[in-house]
PDB file of N, CA and C in Angstrom:
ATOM      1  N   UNK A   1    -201.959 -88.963  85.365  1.00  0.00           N
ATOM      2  CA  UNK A   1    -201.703 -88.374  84.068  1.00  0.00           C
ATOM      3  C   UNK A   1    -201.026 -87.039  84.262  1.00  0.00           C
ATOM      4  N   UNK A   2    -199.873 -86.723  83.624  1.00  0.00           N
ATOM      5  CA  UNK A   2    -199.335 -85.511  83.068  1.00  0.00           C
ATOM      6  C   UNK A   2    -199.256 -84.718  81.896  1.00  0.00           C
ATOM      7  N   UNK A   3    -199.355 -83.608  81.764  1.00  0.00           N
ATOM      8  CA  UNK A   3    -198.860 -83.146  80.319  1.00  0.00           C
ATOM      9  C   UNK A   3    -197.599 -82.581  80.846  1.00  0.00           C
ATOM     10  N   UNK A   4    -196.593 -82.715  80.276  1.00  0.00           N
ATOM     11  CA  UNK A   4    -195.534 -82.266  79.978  1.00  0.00           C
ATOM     12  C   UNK A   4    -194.485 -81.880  78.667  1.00  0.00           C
ATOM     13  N   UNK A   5    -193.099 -81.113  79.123  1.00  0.00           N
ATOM     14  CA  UNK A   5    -192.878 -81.372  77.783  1.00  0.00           C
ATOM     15  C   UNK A   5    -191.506 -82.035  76.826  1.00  0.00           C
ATOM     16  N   UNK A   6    -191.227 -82.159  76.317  1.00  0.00           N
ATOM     17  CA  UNK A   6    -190.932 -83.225  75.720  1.00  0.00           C
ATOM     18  C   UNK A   6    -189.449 -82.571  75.045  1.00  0.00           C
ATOM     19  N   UNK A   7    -189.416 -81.641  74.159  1.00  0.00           N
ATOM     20  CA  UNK A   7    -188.303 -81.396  74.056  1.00  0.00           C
ATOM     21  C   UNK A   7    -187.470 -79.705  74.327  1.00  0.00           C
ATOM     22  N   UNK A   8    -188.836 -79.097  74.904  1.00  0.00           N
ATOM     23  CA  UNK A   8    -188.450 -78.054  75.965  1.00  0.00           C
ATOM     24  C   UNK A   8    -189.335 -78.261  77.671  1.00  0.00           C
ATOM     25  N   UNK A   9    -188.976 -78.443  78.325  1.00  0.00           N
ATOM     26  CA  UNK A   9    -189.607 -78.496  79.597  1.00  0.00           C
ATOM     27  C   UNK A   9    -191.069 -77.687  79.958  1.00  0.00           C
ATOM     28  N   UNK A  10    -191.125 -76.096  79.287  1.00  0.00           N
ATOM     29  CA  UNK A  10    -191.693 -75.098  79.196  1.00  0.00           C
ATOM     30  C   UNK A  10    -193.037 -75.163  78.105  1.00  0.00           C
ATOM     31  N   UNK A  11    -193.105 -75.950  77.851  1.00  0.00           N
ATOM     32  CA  UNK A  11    -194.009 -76.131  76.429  1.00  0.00           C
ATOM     33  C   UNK A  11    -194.355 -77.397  76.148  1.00  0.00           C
ATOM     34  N   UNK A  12    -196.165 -77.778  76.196  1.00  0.00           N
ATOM     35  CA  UNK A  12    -196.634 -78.609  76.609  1.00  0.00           C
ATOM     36  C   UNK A  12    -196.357 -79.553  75.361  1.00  0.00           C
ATOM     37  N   UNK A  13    -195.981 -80.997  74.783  1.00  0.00           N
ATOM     38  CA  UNK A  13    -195.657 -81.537  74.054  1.00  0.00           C
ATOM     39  C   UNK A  13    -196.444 -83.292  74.139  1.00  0.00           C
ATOM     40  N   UNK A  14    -196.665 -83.550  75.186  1.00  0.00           N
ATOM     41  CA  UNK A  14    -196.777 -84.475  75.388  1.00  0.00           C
ATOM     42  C   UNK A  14    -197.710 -85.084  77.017  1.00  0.00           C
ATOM     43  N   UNK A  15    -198.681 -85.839  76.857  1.00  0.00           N
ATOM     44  CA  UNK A  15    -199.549 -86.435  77.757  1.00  0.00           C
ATOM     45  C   UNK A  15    -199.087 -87.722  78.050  1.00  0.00           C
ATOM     46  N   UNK A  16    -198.693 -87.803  79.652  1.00  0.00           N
ATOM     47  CA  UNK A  16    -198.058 -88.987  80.022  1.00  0.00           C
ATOM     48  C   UNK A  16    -199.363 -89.659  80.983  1.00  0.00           C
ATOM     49  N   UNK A  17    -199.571 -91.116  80.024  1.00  0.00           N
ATOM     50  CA  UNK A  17    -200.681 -91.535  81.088  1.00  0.00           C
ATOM     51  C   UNK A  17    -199.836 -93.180  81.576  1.00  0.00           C
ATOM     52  N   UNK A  18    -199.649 -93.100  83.137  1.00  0.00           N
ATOM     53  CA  UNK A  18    -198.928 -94.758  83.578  1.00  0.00           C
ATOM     54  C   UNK A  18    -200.854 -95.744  83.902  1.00  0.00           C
ATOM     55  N   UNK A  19    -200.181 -96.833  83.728  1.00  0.00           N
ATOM     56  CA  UNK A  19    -201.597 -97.963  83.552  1.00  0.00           C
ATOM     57  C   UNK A  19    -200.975 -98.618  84.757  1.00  0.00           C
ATOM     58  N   UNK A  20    -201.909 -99.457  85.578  1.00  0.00           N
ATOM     59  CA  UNK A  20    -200.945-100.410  86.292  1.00  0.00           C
ATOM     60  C   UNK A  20    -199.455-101.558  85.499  1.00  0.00           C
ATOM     61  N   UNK A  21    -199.281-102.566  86.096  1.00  0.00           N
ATOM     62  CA  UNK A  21    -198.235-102.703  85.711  1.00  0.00           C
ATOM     63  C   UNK A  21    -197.479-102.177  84.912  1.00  0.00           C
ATOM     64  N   UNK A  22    -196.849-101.100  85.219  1.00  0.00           N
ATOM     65  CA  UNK A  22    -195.915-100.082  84.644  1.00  0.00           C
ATOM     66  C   UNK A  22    -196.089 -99.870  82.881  1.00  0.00           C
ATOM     67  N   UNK A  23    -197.457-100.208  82.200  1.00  0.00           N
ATOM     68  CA  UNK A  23    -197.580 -99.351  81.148  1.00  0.00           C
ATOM     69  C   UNK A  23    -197.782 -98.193  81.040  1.00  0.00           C
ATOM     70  N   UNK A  24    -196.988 -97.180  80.776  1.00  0.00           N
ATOM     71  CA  UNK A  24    -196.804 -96.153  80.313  1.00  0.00           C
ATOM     72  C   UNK A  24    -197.150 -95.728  78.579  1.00  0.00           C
ATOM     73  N   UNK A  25    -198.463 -94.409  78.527  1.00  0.00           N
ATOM     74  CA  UNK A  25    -198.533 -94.037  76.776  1.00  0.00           C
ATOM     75  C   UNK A  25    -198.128 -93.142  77.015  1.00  0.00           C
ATOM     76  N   UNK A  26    -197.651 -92.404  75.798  1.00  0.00           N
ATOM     77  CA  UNK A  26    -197.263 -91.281  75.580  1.00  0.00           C
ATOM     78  C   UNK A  26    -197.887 -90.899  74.618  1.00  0.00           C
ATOM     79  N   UNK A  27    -198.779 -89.593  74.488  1.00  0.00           N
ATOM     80  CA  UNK A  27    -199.729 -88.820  73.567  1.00  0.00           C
ATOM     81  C   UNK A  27    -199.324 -87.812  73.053  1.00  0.00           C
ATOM     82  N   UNK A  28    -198.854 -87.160  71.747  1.00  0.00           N
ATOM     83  CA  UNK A  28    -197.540 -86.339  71.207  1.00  0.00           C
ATOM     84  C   UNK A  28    -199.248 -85.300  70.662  1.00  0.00           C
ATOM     85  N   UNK A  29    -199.135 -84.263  70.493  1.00  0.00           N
ATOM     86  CA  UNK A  29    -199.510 -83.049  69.885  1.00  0.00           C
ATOM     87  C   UNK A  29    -198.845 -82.326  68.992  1.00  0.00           C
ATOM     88  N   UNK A  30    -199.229 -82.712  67.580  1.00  0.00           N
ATOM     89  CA  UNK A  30    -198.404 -81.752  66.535  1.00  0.00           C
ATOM     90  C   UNK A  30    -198.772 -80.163  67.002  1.00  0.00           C
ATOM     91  N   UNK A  31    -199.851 -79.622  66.324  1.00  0.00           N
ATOM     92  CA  UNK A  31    -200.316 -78.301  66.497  1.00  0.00           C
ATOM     93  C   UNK A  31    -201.301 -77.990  67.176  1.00  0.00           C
ATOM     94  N   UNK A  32    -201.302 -77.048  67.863  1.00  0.00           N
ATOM     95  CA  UNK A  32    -202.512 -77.016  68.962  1.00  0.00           C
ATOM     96  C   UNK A  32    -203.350 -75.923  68.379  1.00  0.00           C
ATOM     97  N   UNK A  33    -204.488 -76.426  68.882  1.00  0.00           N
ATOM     98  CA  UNK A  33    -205.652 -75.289  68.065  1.00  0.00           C
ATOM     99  C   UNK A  33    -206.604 -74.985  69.461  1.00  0.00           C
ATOM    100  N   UNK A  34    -206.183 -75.724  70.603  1.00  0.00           N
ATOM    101  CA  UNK A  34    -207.258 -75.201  71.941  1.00  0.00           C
ATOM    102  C   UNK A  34    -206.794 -74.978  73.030  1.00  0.00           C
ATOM    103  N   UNK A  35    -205.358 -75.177  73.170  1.00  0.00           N
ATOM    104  CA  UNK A  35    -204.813 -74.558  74.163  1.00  0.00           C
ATOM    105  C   UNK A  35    -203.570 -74.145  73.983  1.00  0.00           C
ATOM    106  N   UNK A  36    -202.872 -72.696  74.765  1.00  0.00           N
ATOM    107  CA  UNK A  36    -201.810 -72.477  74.550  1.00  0.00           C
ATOM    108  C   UNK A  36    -200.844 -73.022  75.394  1.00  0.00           C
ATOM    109  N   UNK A  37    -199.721 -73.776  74.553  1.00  0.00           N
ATOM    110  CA  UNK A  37    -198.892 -75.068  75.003  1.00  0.00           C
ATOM    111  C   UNK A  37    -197.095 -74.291  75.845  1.00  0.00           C
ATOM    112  N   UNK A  38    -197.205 -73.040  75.731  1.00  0.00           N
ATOM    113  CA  UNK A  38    -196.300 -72.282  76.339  1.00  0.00           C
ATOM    114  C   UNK A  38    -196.452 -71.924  77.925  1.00  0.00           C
ATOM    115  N   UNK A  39    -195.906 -72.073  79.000  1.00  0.00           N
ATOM    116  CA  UNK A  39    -195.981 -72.142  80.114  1.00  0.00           C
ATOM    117  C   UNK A  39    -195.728 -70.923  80.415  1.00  0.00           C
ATOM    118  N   UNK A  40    -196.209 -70.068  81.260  1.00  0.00           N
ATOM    119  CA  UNK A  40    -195.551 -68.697  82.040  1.00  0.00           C
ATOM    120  C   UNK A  40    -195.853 -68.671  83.120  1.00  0.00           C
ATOM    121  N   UNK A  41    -195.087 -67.752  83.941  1.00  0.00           N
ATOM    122  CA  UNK A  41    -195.477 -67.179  85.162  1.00  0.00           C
ATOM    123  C   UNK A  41    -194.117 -68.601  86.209  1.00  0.00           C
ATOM    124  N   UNK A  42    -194.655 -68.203  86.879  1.00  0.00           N
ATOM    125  CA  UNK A  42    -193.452 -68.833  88.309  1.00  0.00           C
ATOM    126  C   UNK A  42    -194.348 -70.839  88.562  1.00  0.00           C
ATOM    127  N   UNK A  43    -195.739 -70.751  87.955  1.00  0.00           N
ATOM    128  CA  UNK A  43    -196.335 -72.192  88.657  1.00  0.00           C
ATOM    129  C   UNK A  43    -195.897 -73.042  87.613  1.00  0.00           C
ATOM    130  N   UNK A  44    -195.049 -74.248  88.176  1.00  0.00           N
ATOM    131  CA  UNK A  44    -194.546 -75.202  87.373  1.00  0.00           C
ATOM    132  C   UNK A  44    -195.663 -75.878  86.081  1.00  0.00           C
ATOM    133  N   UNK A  45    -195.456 -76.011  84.905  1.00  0.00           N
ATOM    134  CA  UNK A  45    -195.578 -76.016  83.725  1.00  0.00           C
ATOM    135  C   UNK A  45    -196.593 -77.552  83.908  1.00  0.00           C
ATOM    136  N   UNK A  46    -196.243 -78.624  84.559  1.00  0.00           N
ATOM    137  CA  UNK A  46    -197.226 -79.647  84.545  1.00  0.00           C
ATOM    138  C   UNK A  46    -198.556 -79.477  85.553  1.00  0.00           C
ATOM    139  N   UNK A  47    -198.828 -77.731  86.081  1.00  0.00           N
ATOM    140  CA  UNK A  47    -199.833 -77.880  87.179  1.00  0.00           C
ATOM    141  C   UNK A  47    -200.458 -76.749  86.401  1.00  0.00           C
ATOM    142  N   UNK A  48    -199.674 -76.107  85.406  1.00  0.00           N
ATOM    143  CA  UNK A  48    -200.610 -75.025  84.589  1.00  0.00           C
ATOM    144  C   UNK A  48    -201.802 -75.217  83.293  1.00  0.00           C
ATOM    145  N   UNK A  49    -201.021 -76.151  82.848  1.00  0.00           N
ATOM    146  CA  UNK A  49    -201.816 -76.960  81.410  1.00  0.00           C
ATOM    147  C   UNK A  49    -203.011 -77.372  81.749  1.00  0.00           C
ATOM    148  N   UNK A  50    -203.723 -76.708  80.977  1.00  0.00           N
ATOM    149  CA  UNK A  50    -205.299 -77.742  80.633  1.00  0.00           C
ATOM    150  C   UNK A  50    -205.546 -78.452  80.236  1.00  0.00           C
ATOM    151  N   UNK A  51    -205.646 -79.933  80.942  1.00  0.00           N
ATOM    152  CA  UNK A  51    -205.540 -80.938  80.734  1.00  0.00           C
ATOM    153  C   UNK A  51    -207.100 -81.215  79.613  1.00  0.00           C
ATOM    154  N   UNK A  52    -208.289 -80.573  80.145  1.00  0.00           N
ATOM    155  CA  UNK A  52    -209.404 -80.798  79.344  1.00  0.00           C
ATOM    156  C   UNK A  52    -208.926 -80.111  77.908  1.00  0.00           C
ATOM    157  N   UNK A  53    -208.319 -78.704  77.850  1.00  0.00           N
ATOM    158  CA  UNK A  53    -208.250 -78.106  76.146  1.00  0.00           C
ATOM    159  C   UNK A  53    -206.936 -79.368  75.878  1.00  0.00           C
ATOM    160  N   UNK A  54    -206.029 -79.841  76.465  1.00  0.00           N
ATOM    161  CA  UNK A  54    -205.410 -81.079  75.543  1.00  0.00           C
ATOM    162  C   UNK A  54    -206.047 -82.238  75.224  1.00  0.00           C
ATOM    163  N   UNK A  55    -207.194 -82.468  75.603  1.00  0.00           N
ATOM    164  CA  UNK A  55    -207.911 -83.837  75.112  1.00  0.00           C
ATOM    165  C   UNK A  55    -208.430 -83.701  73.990  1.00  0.00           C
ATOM    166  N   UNK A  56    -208.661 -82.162  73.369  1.00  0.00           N
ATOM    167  CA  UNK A  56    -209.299 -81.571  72.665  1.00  0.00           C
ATOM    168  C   UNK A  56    -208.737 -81.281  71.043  1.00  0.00           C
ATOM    169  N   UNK A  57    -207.267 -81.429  71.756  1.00  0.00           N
ATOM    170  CA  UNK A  57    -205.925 -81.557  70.697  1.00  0.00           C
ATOM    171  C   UNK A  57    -205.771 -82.855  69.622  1.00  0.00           C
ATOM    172  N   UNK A  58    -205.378 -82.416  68.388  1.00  0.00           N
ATOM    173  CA  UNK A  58    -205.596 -83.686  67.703  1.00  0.00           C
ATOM    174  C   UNK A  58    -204.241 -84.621  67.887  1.00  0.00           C
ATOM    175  N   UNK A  59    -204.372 -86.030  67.866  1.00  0.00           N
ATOM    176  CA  UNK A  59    -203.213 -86.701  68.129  1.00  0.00           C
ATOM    177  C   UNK A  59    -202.116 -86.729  66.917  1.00  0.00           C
ATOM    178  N   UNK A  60    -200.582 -86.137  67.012  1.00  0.00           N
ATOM    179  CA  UNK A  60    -199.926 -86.389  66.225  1.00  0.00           C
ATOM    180  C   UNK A  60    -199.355 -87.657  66.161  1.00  0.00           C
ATOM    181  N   UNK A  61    -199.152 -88.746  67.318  1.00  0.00           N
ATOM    182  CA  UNK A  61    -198.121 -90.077  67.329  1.00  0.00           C
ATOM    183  C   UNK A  61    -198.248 -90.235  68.957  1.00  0.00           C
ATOM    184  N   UNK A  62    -198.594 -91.846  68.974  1.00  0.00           N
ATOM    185  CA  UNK A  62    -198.445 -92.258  70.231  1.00  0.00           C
ATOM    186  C   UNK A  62    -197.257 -93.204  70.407  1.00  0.00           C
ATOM    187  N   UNK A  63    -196.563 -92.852  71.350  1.00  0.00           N
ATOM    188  CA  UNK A  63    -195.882 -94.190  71.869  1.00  0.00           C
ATOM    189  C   UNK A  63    -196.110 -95.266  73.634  1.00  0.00           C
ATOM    190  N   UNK A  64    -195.859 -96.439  73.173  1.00  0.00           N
ATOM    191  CA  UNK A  64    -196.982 -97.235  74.471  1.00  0.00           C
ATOM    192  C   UNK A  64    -195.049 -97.940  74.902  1.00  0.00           C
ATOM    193  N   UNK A  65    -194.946 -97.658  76.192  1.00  0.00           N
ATOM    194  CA  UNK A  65    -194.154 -98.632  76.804  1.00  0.00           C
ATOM    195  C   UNK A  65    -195.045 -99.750  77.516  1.00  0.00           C
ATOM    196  N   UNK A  66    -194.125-100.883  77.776  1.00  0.00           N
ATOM    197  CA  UNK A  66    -194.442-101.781  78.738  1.00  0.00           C
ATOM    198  C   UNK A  66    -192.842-101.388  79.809  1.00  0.00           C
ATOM    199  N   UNK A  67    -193.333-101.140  80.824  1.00  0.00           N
ATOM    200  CA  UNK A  67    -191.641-100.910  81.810  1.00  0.00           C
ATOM    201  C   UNK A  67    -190.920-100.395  80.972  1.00  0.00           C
ATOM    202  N   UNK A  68    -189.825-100.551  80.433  1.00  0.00           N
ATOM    203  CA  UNK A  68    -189.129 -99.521  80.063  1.00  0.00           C
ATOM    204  C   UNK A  68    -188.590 -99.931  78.258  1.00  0.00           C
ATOM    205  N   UNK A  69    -189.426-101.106  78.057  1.00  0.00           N
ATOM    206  CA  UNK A  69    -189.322-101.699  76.787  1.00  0.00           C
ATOM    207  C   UNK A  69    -190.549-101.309  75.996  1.00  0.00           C
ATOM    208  N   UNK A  70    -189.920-100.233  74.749  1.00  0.00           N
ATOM    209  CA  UNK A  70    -191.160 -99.796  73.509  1.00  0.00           C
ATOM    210  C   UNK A  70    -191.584-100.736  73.084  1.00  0.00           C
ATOM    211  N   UNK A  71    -192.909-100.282  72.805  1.00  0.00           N
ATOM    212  CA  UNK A  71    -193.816-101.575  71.963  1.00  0.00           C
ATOM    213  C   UNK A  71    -194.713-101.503  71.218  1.00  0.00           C
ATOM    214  N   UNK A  72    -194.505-100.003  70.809  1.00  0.00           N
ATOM    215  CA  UNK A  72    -195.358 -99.043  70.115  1.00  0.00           C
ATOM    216  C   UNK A  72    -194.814 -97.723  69.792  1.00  0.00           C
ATOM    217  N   UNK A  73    -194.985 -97.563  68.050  1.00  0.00           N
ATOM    218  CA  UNK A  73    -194.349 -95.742  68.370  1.00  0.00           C
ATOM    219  C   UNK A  73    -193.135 -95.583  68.486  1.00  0.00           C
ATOM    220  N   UNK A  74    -192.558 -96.489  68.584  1.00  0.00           N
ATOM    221  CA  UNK A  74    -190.745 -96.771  69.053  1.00  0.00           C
ATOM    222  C   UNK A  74    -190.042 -95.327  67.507  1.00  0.00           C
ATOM    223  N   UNK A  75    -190.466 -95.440  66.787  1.00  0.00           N
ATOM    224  CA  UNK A  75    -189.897 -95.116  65.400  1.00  0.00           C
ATOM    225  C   UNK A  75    -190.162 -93.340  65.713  1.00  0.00           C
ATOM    226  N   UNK A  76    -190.648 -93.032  66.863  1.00  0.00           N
ATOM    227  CA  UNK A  76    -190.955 -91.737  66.967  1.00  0.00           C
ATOM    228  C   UNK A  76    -189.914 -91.156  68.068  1.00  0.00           C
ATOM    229  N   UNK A  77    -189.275 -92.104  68.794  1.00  0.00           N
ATOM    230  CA  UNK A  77    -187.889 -91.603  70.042  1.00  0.00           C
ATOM    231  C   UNK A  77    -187.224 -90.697  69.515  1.00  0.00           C
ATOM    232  N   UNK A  78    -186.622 -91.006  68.400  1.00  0.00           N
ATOM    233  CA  UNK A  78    -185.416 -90.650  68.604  1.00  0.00           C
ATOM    234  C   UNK A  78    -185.701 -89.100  67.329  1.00  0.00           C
ATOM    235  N   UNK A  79    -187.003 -88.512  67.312  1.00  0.00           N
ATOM    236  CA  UNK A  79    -186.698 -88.028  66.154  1.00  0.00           C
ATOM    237  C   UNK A  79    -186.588 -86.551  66.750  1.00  0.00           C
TER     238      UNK A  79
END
């Protein structure tokens, strides 16, 4: 599992969890109320995030791949 981010690199947006056979979810965070989702300092941005204060985050939209075909959430790509 990762948090990363999604449409700035720097700012946590999104929880990437892979399943075996290459299912991939994606867990989107509208507003955060328990952790701050802005990255600083020089340690790369997916080793700084608190992964426990993002579980804690309410879910805005999931999207579920199978390999590289949406199958869930699809209506949330491109926005």
């Amino acid at each position: 599992m990762k948090i990363l981010g999604w449409h700035d690199l720097r700012k946590a947006e999104v929880l990437y969890v892979r399943y075996p056979n290459n299912v991939f979810v994606q867990i989107f965070v509208r507003t955060f109320r328990y952790m701050n989702p802005n990255s600083s300092g020089s340690t790369p941005p997916h080793l700084q995030w608190d992964f426990n204060l993002f579980k804690k985050e309410s879910v805005a939209h999931v999207i579920v791949f199978n390999d590289t075909i949406c199958v869930n959430g699809c209506q949330y790509l491109y926005k």
